[in-house]
C-alpha atoms as a PDB file:
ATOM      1  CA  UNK A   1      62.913  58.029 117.765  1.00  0.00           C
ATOM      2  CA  UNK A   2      65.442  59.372 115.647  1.00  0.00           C
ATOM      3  CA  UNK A   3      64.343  62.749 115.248  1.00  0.00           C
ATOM      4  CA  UNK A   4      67.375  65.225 115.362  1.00  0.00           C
ATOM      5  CA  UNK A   5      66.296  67.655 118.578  1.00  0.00           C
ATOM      6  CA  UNK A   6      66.958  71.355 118.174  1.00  0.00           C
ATOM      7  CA  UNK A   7      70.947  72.500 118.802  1.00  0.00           C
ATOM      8  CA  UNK A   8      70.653  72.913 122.462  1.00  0.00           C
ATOM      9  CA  UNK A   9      73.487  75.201 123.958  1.00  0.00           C
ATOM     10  CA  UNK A  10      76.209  73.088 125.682  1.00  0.00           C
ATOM     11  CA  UNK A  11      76.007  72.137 129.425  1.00  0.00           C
ATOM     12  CA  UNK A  12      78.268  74.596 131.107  1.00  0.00           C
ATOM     13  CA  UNK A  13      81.570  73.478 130.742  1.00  0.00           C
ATOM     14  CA  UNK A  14      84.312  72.283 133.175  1.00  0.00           C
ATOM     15  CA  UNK A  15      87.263  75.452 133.317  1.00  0.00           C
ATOM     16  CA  UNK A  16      89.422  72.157 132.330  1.00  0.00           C
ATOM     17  CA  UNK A  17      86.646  71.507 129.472  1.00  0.00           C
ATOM     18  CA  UNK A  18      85.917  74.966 127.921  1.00  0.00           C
ATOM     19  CA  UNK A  19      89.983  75.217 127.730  1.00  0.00           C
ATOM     20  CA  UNK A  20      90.541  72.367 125.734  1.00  0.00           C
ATOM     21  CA  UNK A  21      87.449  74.037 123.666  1.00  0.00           C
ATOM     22  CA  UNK A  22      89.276  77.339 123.455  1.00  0.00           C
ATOM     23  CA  UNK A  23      92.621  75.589 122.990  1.00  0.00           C
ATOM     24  CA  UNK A  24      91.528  73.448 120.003  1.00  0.00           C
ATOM     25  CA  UNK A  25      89.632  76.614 118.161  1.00  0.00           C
ATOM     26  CA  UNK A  26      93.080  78.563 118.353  1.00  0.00           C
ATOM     27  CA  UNK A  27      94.969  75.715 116.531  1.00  0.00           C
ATOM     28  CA  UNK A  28      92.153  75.551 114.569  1.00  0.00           C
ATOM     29  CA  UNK A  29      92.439  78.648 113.406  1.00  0.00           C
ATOM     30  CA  UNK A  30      96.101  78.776 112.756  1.00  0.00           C
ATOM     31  CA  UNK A  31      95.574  75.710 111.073  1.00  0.00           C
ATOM     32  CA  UNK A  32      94.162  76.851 108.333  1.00  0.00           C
ATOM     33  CA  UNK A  33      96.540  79.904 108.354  1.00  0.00           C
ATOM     34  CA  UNK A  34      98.997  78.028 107.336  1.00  0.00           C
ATOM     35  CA  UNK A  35      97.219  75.779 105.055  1.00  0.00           C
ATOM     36  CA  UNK A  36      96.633  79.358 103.203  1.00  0.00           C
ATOM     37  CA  UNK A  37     100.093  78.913 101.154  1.00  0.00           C
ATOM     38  CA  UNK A  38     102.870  81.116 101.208  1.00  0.00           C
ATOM     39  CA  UNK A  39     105.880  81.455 103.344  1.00  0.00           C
ATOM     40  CA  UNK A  40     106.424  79.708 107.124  1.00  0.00           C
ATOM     41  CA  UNK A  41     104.714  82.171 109.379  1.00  0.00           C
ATOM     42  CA  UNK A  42     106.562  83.287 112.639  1.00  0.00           C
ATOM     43  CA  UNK A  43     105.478  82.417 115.767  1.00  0.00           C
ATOM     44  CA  UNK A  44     105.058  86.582 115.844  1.00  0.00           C
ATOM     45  CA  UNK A  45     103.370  86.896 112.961  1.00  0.00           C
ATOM     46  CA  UNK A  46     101.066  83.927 113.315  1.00  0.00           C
ATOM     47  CA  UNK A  47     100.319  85.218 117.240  1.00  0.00           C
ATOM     48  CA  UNK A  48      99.567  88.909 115.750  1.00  0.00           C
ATOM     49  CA  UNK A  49      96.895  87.334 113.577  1.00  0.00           C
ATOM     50  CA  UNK A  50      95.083  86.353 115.798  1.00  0.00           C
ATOM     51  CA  UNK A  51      95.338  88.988 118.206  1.00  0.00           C
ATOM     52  CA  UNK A  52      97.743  87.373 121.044  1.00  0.00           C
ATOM     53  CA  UNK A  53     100.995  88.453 122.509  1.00  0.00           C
ATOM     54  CA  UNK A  54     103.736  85.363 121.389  1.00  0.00           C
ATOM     55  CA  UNK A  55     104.124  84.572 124.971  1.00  0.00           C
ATOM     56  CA  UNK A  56     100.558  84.331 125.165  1.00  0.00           C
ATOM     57  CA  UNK A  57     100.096  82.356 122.134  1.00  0.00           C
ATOM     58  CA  UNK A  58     102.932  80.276 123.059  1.00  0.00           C
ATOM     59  CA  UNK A  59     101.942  79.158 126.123  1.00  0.00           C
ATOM     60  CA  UNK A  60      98.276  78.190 124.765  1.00  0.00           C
ATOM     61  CA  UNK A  61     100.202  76.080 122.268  1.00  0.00           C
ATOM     62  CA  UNK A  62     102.356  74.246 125.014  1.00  0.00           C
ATOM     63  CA  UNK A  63      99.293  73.367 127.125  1.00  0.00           C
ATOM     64  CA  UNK A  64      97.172  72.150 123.934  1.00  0.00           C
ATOM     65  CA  UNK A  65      99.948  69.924 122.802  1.00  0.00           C
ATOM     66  CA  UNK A  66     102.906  69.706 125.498  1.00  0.00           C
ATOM     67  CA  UNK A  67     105.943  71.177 122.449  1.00  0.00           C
ATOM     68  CA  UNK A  68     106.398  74.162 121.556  1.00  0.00           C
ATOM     69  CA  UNK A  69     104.749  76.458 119.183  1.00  0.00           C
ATOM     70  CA  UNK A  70     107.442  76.049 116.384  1.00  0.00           C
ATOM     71  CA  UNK A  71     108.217  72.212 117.121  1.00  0.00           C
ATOM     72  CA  UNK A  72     104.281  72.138 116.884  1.00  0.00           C
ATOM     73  CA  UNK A  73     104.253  73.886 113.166  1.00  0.00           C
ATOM     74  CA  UNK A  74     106.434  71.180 111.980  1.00  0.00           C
ATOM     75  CA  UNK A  75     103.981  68.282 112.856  1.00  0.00           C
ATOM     76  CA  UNK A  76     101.117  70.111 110.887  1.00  0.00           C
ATOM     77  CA  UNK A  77     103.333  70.121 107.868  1.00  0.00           C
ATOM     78  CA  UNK A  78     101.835  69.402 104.591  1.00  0.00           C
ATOM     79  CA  UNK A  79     104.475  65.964 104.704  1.00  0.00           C
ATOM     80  CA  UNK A  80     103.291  65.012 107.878  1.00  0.00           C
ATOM     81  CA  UNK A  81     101.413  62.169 107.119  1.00  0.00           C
ATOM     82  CA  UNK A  82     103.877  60.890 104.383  1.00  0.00           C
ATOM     83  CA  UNK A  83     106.591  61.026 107.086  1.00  0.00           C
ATOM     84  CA  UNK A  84     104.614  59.294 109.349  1.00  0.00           C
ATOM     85  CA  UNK A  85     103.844  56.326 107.078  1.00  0.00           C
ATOM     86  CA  UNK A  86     108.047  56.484 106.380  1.00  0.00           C
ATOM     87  CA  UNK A  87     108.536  56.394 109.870  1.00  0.00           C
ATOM     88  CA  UNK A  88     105.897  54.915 111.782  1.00  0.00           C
ATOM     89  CA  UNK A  89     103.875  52.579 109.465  1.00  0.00           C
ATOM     90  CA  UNK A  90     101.798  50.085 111.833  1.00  0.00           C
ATOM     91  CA  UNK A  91     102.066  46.223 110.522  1.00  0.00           C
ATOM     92  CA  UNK A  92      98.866  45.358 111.718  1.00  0.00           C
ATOM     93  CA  UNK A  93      99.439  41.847 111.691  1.00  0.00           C
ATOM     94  CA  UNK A  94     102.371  42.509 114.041  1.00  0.00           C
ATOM     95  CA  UNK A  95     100.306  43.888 116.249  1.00  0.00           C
ATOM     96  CA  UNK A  96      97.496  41.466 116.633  1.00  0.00           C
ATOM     97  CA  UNK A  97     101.234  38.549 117.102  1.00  0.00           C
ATOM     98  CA  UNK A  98     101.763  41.381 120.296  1.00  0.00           C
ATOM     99  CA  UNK A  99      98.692  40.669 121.698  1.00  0.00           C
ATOM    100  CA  UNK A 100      95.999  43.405 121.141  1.00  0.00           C
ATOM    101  CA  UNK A 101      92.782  42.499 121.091  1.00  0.00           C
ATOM    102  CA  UNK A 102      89.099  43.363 121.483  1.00  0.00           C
ATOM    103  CA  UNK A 103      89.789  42.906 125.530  1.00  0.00           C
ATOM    104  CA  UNK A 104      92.807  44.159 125.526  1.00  0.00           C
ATOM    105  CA  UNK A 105      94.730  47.210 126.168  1.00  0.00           C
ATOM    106  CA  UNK A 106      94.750  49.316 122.845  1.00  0.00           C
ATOM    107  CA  UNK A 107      96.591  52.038 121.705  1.00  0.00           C
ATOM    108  CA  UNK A 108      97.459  54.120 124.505  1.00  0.00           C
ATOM    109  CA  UNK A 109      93.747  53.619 126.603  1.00  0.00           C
ATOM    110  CA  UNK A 110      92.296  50.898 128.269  1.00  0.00           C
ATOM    111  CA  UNK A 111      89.068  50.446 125.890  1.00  0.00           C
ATOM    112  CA  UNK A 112      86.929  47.387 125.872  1.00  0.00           C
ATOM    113  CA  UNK A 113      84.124  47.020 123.307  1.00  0.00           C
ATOM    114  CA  UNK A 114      81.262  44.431 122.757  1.00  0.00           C
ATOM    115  CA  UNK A 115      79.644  44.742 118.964  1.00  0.00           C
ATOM    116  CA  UNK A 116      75.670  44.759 118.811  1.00  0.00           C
ATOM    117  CA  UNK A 117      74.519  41.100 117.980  1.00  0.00           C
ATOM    118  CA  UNK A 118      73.538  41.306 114.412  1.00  0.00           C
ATOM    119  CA  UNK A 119      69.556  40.667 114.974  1.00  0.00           C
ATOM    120  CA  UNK A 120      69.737  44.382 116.970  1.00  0.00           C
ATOM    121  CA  UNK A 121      71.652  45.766 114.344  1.00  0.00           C
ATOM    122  CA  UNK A 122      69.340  44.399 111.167  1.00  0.00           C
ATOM    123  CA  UNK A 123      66.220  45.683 113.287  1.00  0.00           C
ATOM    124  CA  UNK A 124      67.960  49.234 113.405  1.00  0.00           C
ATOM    125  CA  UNK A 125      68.175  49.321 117.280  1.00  0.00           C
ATOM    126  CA  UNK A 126      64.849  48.772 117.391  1.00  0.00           C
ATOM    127  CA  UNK A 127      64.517  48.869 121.472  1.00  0.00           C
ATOM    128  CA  UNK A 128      67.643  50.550 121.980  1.00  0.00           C
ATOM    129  CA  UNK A 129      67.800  53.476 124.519  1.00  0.00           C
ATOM    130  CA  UNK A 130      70.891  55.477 123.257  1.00  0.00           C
ATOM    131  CA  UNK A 131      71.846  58.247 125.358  1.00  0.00           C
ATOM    132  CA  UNK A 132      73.581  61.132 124.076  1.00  0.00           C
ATOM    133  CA  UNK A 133      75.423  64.670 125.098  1.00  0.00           C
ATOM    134  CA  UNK A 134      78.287  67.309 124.424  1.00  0.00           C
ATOM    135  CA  UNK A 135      81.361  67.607 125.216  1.00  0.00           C
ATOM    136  CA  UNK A 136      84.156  69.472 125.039  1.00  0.00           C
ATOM    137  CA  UNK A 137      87.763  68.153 123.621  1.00  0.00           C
ATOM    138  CA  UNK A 138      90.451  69.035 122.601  1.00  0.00           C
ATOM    139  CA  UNK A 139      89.448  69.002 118.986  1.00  0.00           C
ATOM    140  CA  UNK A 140      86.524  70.594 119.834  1.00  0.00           C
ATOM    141  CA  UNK A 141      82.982  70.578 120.577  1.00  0.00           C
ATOM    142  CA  UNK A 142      81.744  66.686 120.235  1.00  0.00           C
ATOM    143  CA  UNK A 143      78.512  65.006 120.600  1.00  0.00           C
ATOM    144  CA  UNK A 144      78.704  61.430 122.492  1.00  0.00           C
ATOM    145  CA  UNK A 145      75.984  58.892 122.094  1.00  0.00           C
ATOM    146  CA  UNK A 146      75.853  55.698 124.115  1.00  0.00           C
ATOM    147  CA  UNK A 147      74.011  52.650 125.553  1.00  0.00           C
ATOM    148  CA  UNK A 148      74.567  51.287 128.922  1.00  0.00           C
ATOM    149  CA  UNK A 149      77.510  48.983 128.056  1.00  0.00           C
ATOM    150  CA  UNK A 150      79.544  51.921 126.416  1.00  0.00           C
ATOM    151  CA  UNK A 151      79.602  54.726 123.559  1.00  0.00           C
ATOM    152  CA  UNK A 152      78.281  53.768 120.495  1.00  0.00           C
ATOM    153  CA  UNK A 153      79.136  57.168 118.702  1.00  0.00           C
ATOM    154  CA  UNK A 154      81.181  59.974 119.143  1.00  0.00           C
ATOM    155  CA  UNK A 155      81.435  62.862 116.349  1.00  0.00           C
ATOM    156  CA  UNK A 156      83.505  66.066 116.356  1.00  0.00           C
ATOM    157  CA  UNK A 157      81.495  68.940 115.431  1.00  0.00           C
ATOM    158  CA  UNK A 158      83.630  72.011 114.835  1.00  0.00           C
ATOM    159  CA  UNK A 159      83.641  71.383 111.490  1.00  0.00           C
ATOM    160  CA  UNK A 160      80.233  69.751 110.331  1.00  0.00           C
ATOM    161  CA  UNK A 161      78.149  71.375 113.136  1.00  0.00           C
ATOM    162  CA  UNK A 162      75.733  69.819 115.770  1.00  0.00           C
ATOM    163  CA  UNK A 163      73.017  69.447 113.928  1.00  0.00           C
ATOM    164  CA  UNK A 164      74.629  67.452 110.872  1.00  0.00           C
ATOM    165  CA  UNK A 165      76.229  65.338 113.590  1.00  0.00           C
ATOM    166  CA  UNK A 166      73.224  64.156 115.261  1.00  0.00           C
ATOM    167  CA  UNK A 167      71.043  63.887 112.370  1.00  0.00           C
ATOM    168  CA  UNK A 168      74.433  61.010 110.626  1.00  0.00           C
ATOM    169  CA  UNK A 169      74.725  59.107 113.901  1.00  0.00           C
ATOM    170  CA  UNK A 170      70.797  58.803 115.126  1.00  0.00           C
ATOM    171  CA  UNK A 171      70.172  57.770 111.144  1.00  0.00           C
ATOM    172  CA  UNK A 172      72.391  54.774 112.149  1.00  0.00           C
ATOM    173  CA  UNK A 173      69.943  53.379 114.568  1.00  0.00           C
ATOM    174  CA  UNK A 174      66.962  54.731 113.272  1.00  0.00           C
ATOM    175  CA  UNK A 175      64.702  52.880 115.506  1.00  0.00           C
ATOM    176  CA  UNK A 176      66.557  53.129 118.729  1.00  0.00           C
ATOM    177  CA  UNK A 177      65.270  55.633 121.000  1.00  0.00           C
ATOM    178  CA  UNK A 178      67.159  59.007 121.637  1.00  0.00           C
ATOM    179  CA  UNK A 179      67.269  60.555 125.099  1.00  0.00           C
ATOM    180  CA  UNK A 180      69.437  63.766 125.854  1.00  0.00           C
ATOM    181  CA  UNK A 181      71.432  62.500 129.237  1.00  0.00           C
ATOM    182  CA  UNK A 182      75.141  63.166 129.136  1.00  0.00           C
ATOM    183  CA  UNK A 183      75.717  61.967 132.376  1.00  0.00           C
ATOM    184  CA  UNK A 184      75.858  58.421 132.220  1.00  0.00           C
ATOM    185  CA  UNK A 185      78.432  59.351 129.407  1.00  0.00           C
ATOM    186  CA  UNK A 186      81.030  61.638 130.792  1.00  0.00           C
ATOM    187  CA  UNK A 187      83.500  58.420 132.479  1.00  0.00           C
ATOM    188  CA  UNK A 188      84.214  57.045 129.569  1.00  0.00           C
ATOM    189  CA  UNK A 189      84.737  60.621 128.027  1.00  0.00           C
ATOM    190  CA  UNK A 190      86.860  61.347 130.518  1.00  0.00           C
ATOM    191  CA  UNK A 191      89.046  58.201 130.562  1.00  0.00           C
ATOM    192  CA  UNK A 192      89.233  59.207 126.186  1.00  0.00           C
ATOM    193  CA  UNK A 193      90.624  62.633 126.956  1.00  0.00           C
ATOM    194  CA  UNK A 194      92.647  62.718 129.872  1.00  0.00           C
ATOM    195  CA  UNK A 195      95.185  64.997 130.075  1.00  0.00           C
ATOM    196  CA  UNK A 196      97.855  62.403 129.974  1.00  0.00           C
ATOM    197  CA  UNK A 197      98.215  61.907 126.318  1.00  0.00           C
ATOM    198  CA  UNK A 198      94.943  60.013 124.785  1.00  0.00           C
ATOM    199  CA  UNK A 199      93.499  59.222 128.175  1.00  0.00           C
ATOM    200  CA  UNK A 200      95.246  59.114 130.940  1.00  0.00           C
ATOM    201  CA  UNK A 201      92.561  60.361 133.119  1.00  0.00           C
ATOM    202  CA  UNK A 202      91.726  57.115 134.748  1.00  0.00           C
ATOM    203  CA  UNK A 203      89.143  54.712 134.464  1.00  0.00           C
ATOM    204  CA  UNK A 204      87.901  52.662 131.449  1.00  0.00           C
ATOM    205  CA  UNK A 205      86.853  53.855 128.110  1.00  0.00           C
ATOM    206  CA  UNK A 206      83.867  51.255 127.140  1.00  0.00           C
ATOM    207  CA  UNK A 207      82.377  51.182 123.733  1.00  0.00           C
ATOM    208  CA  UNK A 208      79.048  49.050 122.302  1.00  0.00           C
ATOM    209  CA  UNK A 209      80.254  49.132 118.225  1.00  0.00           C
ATOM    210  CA  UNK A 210      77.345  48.957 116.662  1.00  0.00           C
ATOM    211  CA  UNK A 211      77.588  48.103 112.417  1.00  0.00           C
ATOM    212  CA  UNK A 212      77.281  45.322 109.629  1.00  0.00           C
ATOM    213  CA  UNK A 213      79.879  42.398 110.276  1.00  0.00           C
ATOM    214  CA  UNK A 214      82.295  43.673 107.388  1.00  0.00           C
ATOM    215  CA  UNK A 215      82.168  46.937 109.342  1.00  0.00           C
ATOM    216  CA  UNK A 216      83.230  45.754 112.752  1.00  0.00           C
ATOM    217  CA  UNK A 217      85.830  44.063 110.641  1.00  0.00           C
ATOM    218  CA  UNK A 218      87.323  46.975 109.724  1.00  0.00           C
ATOM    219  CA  UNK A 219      86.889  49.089 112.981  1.00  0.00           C
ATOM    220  CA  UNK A 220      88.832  45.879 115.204  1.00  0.00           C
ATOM    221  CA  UNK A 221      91.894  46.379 112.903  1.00  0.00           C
ATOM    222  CA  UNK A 222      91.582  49.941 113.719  1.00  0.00           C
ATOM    223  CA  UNK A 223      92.038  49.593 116.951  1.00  0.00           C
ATOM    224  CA  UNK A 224      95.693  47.590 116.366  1.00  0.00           C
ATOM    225  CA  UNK A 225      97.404  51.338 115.747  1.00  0.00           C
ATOM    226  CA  UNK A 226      98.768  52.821 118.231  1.00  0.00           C
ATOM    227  CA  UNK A 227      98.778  55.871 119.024  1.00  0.00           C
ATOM    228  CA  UNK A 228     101.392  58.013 117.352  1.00  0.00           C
ATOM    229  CA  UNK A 229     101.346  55.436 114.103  1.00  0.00           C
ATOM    230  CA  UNK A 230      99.502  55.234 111.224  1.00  0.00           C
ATOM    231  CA  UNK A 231      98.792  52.371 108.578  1.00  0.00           C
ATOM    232  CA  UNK A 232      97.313  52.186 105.045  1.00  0.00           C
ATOM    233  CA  UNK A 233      93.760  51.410 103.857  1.00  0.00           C
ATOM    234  CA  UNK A 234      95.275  48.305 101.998  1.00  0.00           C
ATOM    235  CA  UNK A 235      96.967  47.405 104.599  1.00  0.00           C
ATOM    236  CA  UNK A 236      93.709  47.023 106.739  1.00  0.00           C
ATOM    237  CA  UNK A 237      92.388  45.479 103.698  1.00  0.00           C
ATOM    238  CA  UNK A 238      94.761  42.934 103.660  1.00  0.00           C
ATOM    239  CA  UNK A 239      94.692  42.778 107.568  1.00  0.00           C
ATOM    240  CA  UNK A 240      91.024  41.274 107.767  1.00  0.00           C
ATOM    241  CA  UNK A 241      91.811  39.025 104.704  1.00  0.00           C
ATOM    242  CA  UNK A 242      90.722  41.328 102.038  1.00  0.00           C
ATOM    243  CA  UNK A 243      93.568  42.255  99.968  1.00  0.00           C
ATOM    244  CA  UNK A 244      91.610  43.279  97.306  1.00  0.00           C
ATOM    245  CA  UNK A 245      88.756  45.250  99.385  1.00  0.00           C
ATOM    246  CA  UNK A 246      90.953  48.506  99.932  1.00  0.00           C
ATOM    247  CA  UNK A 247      87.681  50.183  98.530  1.00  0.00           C
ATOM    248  CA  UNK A 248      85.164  49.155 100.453  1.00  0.00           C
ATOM    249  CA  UNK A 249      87.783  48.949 103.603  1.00  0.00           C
ATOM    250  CA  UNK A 250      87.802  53.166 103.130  1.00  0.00           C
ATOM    251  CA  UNK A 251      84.030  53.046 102.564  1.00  0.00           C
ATOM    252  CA  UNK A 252      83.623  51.154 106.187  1.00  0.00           C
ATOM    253  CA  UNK A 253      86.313  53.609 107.768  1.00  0.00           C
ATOM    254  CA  UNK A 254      84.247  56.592 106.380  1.00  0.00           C
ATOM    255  CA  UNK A 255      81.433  55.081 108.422  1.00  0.00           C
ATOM    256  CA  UNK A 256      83.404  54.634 111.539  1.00  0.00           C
ATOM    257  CA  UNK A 257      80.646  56.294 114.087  1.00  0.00           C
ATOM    258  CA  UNK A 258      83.155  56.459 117.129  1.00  0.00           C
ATOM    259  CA  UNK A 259      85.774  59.285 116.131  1.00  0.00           C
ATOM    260  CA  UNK A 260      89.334  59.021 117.979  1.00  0.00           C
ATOM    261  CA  UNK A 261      88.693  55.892 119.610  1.00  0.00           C
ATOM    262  CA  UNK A 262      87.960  53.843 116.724  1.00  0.00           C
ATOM    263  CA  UNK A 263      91.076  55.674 115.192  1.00  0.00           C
ATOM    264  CA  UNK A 264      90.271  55.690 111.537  1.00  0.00           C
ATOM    265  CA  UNK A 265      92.111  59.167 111.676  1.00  0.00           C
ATOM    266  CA  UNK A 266      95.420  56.849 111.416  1.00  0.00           C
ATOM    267  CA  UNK A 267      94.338  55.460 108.161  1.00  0.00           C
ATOM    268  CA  UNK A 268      96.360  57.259 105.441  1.00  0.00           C
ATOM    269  CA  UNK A 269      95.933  56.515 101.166  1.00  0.00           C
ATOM    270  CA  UNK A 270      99.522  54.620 100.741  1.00  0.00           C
ATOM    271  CA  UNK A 271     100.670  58.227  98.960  1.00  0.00           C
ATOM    272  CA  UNK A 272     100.565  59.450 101.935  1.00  0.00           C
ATOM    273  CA  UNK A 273      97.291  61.506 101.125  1.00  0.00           C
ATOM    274  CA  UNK A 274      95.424  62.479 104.391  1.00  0.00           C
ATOM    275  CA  UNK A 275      92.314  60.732 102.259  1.00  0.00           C
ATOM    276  CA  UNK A 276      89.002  61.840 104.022  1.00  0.00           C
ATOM    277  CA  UNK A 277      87.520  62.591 107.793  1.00  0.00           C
ATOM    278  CA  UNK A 278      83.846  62.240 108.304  1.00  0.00           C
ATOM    279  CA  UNK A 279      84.253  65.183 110.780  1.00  0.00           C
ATOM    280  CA  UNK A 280      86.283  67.273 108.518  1.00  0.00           C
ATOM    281  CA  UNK A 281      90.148  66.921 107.548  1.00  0.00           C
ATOM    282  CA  UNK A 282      90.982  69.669 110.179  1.00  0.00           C
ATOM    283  CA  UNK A 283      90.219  67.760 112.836  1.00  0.00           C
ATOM    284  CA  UNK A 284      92.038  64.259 111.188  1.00  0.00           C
ATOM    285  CA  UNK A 285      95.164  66.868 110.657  1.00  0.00           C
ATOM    286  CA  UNK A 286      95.012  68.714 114.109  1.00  0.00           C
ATOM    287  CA  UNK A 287      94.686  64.806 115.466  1.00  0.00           C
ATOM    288  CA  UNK A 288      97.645  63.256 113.668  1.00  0.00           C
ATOM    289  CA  UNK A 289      99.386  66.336 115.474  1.00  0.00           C
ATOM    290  CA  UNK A 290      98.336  66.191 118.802  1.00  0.00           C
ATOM    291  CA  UNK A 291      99.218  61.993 119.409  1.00  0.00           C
ATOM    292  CA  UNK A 292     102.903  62.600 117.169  1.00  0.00           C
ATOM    293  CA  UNK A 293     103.904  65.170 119.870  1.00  0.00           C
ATOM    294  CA  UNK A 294     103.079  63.153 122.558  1.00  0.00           C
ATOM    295  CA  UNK A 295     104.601  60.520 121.278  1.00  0.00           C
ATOM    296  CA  UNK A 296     107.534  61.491 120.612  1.00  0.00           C
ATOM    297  CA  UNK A 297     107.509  63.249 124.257  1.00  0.00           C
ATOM    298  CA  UNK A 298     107.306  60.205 125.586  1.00  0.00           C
ATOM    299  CA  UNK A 299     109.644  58.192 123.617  1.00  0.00           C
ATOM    300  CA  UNK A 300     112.736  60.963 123.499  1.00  0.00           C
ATOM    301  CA  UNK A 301     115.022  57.986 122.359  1.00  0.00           C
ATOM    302  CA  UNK A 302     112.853  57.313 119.485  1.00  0.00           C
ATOM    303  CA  UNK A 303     113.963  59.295 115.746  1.00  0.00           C
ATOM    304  CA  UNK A 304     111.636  62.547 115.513  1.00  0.00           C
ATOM    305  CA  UNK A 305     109.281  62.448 112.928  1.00  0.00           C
ATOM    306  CA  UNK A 306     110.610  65.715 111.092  1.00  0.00           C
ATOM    307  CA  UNK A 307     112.084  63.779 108.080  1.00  0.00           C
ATOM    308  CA  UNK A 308     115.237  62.959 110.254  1.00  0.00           C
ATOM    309  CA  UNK A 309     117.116  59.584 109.842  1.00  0.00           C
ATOM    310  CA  UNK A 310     117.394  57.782 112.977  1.00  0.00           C
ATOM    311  CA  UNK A 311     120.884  57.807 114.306  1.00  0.00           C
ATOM    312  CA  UNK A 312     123.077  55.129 113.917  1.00  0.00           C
ATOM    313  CA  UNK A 313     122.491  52.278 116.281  1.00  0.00           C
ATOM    314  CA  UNK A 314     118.709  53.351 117.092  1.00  0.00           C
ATOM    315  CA  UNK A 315     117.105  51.020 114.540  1.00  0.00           C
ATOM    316  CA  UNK A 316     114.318  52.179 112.563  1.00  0.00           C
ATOM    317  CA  UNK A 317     110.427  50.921 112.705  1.00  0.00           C
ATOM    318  CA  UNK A 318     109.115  48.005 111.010  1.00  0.00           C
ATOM    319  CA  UNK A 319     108.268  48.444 107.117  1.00  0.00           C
ATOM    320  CA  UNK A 320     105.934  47.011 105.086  1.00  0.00           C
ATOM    321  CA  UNK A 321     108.536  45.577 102.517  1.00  0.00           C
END
């Protein structure tokens, strides 16, 4: 049964949860403040916008993200993404030579994923009980879906709204049937958004991928980036041995049905374009954010992604040459 249920209101949320919420809708907001043109607000002016104290507005900031406010506004630059591909561009050949793999730790969380045999895919999950649920994140509202070996889907929803969400993922699996149970869920959501940096919370984030072959493709070489990098859609094209597929590689990342953990949001257009989010480029942007701070948080000695060179004897990334 595919048949998208009425918006039911969310499950009361954690205090933990309905911050993030609350956290993530603030950014939001400022967001597109700044994307309105004009001048660098202040950290005053932006806070008296939205009706907050500085202090106040700071410290929601510093808990969202773990930088400050200011040292925040410079990751949601328009050049962010260009100075991430400058600085940070993932060779994703290099990183299946390190070791990463389906089984494997990737990125910054301990996911393992199985893909759907093909026969359960062609017969549209016919027989498949898919569980689904909301949550809260830190980029908002999101709706989970998931069998018992591990989420198949996870959409943010700030942007597109429930109902959108759960009508694009159920039409996946149009014969699988539906059953509102977050429960079974909320582990593996956990272990996703721990408050450690992209997990950290513990435990193991399990996913069932469920697409065509090509698909799956696409979504393994996804999982090479690491968190805090970003690569190209040619270079995934060339990654899975289709150099000249950069087309239909952004067609299959569009269709990515597992948002953040698949991280297609880490695919850039080689100008350096954001390109496109299937949950809306708010969330891709306020994502990009979030795992550059903690990065570079955690990796102090590394250059800062602010369109700094790195200092002489720290060695810059790899390049694509």
């Amino acid at each position: 049964m595919s048949e998208c249920p009425p918006a039911p209101a969310p499950a009361p949320a954690s205090g933990e949860a309905a911050e993030d919420r609350y956290h993530y809708r603030v950014i939001a907001r400022a967001l597109r403040m700044m994307e309105a043109g004009g001048p660098p607000l202040t950290l005053e002016a932006l806070a008296a916008r939205m009706g907050m104290s500085a202090a106040h507005f700071q410290r929601l900031f510093s808990a969202w993200v773990g930088v400050s406010p200011k040292r925040y506004q410079q990751y949601l630059a328009l050049d962010l993404a260009r100075q991430l591909l400058s600085d940070r561009e993932t060779l994703l050949e290099a990183a299946a030579g390190a070791g990463l793999s389906g089984t494997g730790r990737l990125h910054d969380l301990f996911l393992r994923w199985e893909a759907m045999t093909p026969g359960d895919f062609a017969r549209g999950g016919d027989g498949v009980q898919i569980r689904w649920g909301r949550f809260d994140t830190p980029f908002g509202a999101a709706l989970a879906m998931g069998t018992e070996r591990g989420l198949c889907g996870l959409a943010f929803t700030e942007e597109t709204g429930f109902d959108a969400a759960f009508a694009d993922l159920a039409s996946r699996w149009p014969a699988a049937h539906f059953t509102r149970d977050g429960a079974p869920l909320s582990a593996w959501i956990r272990a996703a958004f721990g408050k450690g940096g992209g997990g950290g919370a513990g435990g193991e984030a399990r996913l069932q991928i469920i697409g065509a072959p090509f698909q799956i493709k696409v979504w393994e070489a996804l999982l090479r980036i690491p968190s805090g990098h970003v690569t190209t859609y040619s270079a995934v094209a060339s990654a899975i041995g289709a150099p000249g597929a950069a087309r239909a590689v952004g067609t299959a990342i569009g269709r990515n049905p597992i948002g953040f953990l698949i991280p297609c949001h880490r695919a850039l257009a080689r100008s350096g374009a954001l390109g496109g989010y299937h949950w809306g480029l708010p969330v891709k942007r306020a994502m990009l954010a979030w795992e550059t701070a903690r990065w570079e948080a955690a990796n102090p000695a590394s250059p800062a992604c602010d369109g700094r060179k790195p200092a002489a004897g720290q060695g810059g990334p790899v390049r694509r040459g």
